[in-house]
PDB file of N, CA and C in Angstrom:
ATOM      1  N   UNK A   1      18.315  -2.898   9.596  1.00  0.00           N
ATOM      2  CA  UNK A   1      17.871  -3.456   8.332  1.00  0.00           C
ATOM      3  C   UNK A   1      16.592  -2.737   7.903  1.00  0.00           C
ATOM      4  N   UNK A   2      16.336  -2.525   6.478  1.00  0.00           N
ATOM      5  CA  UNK A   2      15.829  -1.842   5.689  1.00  0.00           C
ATOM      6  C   UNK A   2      14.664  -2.674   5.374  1.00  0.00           C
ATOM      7  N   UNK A   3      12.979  -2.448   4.671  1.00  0.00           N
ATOM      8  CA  UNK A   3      12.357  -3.329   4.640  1.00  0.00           C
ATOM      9  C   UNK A   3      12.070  -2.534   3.035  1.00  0.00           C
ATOM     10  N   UNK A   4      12.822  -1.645   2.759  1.00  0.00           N
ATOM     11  CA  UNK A   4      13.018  -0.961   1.720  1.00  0.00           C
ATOM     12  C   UNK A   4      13.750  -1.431   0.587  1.00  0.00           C
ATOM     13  N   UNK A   5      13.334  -2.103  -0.381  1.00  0.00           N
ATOM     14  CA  UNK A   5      13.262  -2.983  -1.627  1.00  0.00           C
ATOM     15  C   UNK A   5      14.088  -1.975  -2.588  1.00  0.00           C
ATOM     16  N   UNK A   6      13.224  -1.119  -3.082  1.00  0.00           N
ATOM     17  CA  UNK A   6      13.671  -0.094  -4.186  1.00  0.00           C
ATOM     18  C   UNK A   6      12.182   0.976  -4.521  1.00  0.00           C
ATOM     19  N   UNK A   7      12.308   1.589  -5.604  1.00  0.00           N
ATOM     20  CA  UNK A   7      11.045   2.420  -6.028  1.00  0.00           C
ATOM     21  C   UNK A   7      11.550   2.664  -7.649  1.00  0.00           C
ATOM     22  N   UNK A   8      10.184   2.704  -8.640  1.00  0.00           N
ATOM     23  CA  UNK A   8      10.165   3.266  -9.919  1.00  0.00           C
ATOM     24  C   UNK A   8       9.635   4.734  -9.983  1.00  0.00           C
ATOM     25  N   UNK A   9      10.003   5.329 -10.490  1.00  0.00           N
ATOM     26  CA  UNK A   9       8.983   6.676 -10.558  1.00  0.00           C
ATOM     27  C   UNK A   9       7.869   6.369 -11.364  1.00  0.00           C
ATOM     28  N   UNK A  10       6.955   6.732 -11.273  1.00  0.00           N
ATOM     29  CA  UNK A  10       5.479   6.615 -12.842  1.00  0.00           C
ATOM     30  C   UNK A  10       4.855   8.052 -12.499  1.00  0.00           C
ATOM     31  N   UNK A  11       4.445   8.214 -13.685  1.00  0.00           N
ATOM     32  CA  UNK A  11       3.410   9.118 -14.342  1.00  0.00           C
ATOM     33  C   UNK A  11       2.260   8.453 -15.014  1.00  0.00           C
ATOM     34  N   UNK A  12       1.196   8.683 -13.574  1.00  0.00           N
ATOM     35  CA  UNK A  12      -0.080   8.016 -13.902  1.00  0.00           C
ATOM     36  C   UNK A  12      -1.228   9.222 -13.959  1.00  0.00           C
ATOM     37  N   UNK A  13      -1.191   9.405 -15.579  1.00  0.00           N
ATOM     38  CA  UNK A  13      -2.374  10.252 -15.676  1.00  0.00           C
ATOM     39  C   UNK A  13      -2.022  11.940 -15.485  1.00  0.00           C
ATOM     40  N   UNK A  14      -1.262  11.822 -15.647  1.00  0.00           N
ATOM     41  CA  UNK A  14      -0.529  13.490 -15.519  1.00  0.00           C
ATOM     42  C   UNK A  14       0.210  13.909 -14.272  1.00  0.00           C
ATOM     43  N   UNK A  15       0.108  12.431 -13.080  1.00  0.00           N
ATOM     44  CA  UNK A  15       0.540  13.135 -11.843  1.00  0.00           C
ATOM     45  C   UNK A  15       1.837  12.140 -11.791  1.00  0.00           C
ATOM     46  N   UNK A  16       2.801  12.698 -10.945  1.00  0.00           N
ATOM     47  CA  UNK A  16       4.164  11.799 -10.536  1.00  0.00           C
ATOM     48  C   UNK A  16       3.995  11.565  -9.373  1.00  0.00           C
ATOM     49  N   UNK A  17       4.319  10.228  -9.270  1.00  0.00           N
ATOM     50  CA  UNK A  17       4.476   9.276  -7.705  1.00  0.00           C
ATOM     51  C   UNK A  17       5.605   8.379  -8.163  1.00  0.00           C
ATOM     52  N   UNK A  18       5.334   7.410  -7.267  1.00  0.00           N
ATOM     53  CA  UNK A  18       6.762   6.210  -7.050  1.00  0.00           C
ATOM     54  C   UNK A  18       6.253   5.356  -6.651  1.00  0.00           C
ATOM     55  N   UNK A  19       6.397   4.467  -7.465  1.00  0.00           N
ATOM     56  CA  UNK A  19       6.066   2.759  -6.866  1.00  0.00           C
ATOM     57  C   UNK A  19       7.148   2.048  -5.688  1.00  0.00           C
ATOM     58  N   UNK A  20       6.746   2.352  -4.340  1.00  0.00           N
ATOM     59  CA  UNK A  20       7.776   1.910  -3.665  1.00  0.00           C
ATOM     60  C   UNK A  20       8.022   0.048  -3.543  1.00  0.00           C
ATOM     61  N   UNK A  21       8.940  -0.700  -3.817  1.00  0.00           N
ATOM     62  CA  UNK A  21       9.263  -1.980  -2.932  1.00  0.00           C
ATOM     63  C   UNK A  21       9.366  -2.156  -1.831  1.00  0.00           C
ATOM     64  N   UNK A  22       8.931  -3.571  -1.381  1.00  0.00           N
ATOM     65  CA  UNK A  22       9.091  -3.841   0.325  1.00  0.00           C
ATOM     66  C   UNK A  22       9.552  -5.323   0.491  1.00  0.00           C
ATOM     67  N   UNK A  23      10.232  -5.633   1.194  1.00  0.00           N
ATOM     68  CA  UNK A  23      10.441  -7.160   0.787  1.00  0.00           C
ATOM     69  C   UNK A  23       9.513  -7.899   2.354  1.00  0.00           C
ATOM     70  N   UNK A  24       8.696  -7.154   3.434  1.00  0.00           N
ATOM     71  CA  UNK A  24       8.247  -7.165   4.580  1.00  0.00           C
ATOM     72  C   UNK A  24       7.177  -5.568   4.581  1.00  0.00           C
ATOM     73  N   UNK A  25       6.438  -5.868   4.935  1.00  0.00           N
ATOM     74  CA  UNK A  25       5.469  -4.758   5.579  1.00  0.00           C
ATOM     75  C   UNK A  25       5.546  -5.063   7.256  1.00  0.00           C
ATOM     76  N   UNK A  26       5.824  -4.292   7.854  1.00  0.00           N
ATOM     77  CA  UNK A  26       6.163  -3.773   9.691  1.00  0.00           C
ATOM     78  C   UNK A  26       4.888  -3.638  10.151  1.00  0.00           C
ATOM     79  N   UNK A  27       4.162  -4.894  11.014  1.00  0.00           N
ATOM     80  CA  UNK A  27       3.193  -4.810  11.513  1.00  0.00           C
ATOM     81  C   UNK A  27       2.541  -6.186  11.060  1.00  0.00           C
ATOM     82  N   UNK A  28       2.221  -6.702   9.828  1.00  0.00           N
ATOM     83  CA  UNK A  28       1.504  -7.606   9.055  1.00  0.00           C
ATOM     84  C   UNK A  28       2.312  -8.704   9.629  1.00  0.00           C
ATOM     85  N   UNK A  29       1.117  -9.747   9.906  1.00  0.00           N
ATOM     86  CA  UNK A  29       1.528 -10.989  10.613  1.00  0.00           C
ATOM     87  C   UNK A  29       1.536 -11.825   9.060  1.00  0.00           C
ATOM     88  N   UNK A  30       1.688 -11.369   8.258  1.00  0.00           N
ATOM     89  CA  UNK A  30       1.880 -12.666   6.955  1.00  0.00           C
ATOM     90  C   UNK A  30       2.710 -11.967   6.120  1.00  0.00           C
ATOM     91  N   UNK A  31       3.729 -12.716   5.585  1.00  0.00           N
ATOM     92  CA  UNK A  31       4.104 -12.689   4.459  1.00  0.00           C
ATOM     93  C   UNK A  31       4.426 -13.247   2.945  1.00  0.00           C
ATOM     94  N   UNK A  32       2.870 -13.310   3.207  1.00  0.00           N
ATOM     95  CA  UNK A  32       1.891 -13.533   1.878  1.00  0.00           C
ATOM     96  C   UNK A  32       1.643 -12.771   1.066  1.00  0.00           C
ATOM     97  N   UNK A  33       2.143 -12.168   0.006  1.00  0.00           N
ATOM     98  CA  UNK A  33       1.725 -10.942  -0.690  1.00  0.00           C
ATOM     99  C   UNK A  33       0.257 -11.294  -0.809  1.00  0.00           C
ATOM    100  N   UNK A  34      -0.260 -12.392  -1.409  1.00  0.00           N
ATOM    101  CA  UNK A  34      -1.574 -12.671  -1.870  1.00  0.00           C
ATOM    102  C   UNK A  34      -2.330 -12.110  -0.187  1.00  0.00           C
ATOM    103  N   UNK A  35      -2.119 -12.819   0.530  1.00  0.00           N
ATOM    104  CA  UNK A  35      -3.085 -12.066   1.670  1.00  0.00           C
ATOM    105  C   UNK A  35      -3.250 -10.803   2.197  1.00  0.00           C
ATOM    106  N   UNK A  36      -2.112 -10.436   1.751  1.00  0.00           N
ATOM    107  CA  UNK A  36      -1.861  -8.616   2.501  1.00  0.00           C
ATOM    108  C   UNK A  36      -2.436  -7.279   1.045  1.00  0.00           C
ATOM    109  N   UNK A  37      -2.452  -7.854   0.352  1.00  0.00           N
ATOM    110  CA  UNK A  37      -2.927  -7.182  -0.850  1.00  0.00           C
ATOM    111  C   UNK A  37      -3.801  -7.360  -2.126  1.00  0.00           C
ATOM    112  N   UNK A  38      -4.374  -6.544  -3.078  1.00  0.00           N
ATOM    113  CA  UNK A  38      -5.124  -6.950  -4.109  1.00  0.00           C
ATOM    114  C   UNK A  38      -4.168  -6.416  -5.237  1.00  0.00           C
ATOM    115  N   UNK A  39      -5.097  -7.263  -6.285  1.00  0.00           N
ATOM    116  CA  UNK A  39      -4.367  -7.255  -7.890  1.00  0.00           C
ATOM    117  C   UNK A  39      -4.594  -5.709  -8.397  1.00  0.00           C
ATOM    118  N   UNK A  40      -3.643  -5.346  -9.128  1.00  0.00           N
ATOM    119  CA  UNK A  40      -3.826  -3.586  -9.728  1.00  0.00           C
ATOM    120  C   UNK A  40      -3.628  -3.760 -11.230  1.00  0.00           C
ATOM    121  N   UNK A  41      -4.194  -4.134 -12.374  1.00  0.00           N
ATOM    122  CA  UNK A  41      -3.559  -3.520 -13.347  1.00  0.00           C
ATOM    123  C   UNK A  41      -2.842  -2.561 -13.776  1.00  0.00           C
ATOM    124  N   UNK A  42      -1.894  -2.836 -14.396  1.00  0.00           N
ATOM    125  CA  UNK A  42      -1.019  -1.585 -14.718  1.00  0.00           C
ATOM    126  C   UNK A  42      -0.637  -1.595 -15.856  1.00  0.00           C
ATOM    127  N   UNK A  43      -0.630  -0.698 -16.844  1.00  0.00           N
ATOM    128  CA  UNK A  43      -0.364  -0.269 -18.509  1.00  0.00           C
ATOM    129  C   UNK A  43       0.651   0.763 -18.568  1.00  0.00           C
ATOM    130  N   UNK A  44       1.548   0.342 -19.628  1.00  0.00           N
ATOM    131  CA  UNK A  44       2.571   1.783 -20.275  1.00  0.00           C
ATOM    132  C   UNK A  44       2.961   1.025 -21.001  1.00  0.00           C
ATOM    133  N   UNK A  45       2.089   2.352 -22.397  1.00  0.00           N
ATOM    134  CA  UNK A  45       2.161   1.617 -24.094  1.00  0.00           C
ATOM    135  C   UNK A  45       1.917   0.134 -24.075  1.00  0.00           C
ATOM    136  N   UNK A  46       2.883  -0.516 -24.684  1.00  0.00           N
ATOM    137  CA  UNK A  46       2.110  -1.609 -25.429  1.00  0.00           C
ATOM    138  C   UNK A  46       2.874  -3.012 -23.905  1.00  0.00           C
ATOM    139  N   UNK A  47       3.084  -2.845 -22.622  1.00  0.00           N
ATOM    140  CA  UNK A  47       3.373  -3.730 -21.636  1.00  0.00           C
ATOM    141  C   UNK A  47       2.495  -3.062 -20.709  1.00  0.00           C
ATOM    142  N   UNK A  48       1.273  -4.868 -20.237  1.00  0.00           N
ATOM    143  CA  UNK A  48       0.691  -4.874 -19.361  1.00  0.00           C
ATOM    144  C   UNK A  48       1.011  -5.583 -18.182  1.00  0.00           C
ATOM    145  N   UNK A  49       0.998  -5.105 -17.260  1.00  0.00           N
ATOM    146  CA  UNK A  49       1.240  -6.373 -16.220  1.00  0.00           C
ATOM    147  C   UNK A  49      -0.130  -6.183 -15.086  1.00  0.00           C
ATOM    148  N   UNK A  50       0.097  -7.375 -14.454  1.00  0.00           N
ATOM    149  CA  UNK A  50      -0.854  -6.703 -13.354  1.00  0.00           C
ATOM    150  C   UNK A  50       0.314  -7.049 -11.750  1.00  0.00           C
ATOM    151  N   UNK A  51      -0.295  -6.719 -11.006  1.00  0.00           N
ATOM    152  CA  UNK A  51       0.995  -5.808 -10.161  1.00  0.00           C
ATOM    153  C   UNK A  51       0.452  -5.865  -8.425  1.00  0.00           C
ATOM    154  N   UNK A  52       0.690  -6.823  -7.019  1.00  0.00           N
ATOM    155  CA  UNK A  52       0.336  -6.591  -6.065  1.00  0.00           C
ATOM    156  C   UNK A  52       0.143  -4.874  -5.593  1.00  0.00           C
ATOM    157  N   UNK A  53      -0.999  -4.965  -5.065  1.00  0.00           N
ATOM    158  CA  UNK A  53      -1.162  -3.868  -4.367  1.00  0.00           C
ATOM    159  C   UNK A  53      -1.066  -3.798  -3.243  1.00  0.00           C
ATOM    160  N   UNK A  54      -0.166  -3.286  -1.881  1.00  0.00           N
ATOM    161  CA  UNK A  54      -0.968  -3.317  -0.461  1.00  0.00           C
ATOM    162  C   UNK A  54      -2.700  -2.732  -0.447  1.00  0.00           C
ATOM    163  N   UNK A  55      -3.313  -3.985   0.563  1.00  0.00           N
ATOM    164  CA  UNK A  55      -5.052  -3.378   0.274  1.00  0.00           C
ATOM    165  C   UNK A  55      -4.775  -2.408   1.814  1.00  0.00           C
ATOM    166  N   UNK A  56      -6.113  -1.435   1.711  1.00  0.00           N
ATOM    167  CA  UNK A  56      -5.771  -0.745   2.530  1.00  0.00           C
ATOM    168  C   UNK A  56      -6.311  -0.904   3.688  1.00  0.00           C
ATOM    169  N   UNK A  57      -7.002  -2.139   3.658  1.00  0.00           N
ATOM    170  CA  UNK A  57      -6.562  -2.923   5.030  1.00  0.00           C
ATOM    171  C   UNK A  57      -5.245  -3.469   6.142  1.00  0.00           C
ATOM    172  N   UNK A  58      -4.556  -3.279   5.350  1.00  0.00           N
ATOM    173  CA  UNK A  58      -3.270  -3.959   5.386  1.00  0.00           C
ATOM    174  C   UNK A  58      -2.120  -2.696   5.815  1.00  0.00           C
ATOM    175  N   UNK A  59      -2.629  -1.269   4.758  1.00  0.00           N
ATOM    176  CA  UNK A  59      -2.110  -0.638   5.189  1.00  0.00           C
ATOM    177  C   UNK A  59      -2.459  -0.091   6.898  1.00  0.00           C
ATOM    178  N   UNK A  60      -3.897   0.056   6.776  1.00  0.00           N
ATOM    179  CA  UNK A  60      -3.946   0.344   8.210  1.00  0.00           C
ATOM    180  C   UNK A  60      -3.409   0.009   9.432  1.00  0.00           C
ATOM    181  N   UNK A  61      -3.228  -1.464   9.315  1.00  0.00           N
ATOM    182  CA  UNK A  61      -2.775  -2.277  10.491  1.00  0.00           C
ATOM    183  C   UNK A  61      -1.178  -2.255  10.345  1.00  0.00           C
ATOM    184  N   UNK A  62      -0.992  -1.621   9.409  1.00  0.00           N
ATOM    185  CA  UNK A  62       0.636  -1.419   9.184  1.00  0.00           C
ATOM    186  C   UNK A  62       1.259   0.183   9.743  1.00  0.00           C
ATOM    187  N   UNK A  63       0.178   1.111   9.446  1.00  0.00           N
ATOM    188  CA  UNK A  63       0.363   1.976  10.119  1.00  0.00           C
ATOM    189  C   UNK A  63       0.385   1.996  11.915  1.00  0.00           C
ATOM    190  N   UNK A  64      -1.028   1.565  11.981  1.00  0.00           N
ATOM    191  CA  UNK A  64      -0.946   1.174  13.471  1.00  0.00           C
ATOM    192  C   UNK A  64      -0.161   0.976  14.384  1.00  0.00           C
ATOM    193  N   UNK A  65       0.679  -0.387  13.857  1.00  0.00           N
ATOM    194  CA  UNK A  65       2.241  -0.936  13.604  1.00  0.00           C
ATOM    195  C   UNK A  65       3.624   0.084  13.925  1.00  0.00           C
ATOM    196  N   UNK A  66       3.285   0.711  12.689  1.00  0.00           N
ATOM    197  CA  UNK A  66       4.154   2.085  12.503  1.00  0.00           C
ATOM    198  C   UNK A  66       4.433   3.573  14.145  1.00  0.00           C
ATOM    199  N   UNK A  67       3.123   3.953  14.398  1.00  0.00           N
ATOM    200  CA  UNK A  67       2.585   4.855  14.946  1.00  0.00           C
ATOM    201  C   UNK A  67       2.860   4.366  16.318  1.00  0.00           C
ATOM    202  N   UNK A  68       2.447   3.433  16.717  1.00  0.00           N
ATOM    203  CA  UNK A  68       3.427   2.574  18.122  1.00  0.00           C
ATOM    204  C   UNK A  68       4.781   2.217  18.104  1.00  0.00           C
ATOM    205  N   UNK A  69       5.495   1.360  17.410  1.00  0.00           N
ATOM    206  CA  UNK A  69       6.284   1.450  17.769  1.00  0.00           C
ATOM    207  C   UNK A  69       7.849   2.953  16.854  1.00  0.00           C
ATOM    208  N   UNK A  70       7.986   3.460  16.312  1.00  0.00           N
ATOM    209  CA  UNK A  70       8.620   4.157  15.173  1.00  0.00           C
ATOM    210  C   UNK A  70       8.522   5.999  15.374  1.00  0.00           C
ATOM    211  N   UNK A  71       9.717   6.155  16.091  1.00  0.00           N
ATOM    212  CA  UNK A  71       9.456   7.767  16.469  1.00  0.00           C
ATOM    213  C   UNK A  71       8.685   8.574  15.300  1.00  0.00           C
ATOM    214  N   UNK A  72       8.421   9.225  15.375  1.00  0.00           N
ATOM    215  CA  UNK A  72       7.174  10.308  14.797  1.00  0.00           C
ATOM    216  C   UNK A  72       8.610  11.115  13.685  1.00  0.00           C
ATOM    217  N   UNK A  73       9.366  11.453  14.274  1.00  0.00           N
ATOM    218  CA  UNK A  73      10.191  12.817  13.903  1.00  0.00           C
ATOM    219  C   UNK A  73      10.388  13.064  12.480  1.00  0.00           C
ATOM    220  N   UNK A  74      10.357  12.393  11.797  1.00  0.00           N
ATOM    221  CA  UNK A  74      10.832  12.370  10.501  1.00  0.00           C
ATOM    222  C   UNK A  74       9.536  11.551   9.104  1.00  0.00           C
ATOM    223  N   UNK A  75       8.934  11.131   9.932  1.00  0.00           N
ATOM    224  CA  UNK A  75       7.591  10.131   9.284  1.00  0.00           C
ATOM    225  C   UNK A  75       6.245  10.855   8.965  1.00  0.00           C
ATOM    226  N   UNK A  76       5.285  10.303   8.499  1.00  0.00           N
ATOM    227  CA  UNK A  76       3.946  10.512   8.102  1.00  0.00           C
ATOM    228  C   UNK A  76       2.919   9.826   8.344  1.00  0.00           C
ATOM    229  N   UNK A  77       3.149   8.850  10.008  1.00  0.00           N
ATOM    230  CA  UNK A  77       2.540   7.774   9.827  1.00  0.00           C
ATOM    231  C   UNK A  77       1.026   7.899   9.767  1.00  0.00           C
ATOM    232  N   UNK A  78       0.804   9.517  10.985  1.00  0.00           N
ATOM    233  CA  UNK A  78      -0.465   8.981  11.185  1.00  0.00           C
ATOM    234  C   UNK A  78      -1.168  10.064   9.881  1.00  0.00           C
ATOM    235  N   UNK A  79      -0.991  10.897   9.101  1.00  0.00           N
ATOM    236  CA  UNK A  79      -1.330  11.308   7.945  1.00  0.00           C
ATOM    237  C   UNK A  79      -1.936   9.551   6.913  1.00  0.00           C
ATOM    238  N   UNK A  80      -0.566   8.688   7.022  1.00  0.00           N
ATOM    239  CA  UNK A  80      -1.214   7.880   6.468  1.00  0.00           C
ATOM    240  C   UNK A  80      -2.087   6.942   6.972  1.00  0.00           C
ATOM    241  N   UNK A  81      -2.321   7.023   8.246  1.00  0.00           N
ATOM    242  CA  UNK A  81      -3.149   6.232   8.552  1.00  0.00           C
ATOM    243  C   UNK A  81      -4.969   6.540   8.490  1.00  0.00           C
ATOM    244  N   UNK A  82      -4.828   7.721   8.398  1.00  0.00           N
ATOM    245  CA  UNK A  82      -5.784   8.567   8.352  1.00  0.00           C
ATOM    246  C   UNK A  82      -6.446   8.457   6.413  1.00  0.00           C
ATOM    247  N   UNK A  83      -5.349   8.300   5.896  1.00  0.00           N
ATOM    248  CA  UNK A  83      -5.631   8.383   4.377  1.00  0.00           C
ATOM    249  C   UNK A  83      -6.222   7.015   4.168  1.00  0.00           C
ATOM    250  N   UNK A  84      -5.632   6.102   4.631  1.00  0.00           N
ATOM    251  CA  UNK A  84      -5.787   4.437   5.403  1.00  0.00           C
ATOM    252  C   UNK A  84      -7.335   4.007   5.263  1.00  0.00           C
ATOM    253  N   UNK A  85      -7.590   4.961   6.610  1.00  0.00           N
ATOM    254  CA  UNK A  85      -8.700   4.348   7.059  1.00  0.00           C
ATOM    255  C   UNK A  85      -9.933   4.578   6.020  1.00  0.00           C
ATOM    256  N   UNK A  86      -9.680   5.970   5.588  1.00  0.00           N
ATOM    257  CA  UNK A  86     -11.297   6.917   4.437  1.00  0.00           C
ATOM    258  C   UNK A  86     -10.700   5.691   3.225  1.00  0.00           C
ATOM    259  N   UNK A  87      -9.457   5.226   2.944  1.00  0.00           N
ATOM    260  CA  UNK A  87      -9.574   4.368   1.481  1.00  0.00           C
ATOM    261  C   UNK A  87      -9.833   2.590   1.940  1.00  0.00           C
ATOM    262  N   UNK A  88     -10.028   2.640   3.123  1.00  0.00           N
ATOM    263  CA  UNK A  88     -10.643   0.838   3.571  1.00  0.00           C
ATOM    264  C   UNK A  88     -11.841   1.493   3.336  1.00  0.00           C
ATOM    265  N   UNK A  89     -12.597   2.032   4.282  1.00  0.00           N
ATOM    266  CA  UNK A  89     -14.258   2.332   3.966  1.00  0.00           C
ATOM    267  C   UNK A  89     -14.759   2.570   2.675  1.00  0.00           C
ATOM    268  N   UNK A  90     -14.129   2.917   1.775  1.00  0.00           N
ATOM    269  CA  UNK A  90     -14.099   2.539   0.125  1.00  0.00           C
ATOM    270  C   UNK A  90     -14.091   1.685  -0.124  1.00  0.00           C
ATOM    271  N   UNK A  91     -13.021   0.999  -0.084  1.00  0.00           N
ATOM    272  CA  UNK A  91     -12.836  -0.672  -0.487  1.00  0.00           C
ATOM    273  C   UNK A  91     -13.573  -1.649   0.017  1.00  0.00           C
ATOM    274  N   UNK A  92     -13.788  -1.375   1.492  1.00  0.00           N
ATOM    275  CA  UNK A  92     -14.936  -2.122   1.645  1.00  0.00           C
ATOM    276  C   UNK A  92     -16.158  -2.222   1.038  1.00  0.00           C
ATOM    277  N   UNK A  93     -16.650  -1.088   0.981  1.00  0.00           N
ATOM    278  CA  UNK A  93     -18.091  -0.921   0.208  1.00  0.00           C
ATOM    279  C   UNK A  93     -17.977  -1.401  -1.005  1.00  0.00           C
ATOM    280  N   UNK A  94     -16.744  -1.228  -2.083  1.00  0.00           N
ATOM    281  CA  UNK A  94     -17.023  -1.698  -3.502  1.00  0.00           C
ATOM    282  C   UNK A  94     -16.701  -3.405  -3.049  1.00  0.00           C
ATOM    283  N   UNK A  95     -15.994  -3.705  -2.009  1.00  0.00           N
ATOM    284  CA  UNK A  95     -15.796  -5.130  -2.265  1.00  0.00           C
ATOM    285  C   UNK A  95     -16.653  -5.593  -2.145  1.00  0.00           C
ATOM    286  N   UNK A  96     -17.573  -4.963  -1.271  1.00  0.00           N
ATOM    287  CA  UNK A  96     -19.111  -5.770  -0.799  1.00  0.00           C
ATOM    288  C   UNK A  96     -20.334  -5.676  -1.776  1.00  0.00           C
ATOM    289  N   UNK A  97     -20.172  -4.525  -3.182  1.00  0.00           N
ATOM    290  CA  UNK A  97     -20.825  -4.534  -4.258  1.00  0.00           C
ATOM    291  C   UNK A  97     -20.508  -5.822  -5.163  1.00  0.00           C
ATOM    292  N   UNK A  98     -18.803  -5.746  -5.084  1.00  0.00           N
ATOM    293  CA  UNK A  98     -18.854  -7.404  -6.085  1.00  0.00           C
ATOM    294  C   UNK A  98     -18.774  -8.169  -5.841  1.00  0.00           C
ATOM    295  N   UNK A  99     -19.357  -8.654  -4.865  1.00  0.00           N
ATOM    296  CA  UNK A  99     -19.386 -10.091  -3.916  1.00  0.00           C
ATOM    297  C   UNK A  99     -20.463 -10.324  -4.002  1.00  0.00           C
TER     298      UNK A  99
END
C-alpha cells in the first residue's frame, strides 16, 4: 500500500514542481494534518486557497523514518533530510520572531 494520494503540477514563479498528496506521512506518530504541518497560502488568478503544508519539522522526523527503515536504491531520502534540517533551522528562527 501506497501513502501516495496524487500530485498537481504548479508553476510557482517561473519554476515547475508538483504538489504531491499523502493520505499518511511514514514515520509521524499523528495523523493530524493540523499538528504535522503549517498553513501556506496559495494564489492562481482570481482562486485563493490556503493549503496544509508538511512543517519541516515533520519532514525531518519523516525522513529519519524513511532513511531507517526504506532501501536507499531508488530514493532521496537523505538529500532530503539534509534539505530538512537547513529549512527547520529557518523555521525555527522566524517562528521564534513571531511569537
Amino acid at each position: 500500500m501506497t501513502v501516495w494520494v496524487g500530485a498537481i503540477p504548479l508553476n510557482i514563479h517561473g519554476w515547475n514542481t508538483v504538489a504531491e498528496f499523502l493520505h499518511t506521512v511514514p514515520g509521524l506518530d499523528t495523523n493530524d494534518p493540523v499538528k504535522a504541518s503549517v498553513e501556506q497560502q496559495y494564489a492562481a488568478g482570481s482562486v485563493r486557497k490556503t493549503i496544509p503544508i508538511l512543517s519541516p519539522i515533520s519532514s525531518v522526523i519523516a525522513k529519519l523514518h524513511c532513511l531507517r527503515h526504506f532501501k536507499q536504491d531508488q530514493r532521496e531520502d537523505e538529500l532530503h533530510l539534509r534539505i530538512s534540517l537547513a529549512a527547520s533551522h529557518r523555521f525555527l528562527a522566524c517562528w521564534k520572531v513571531r511569537r
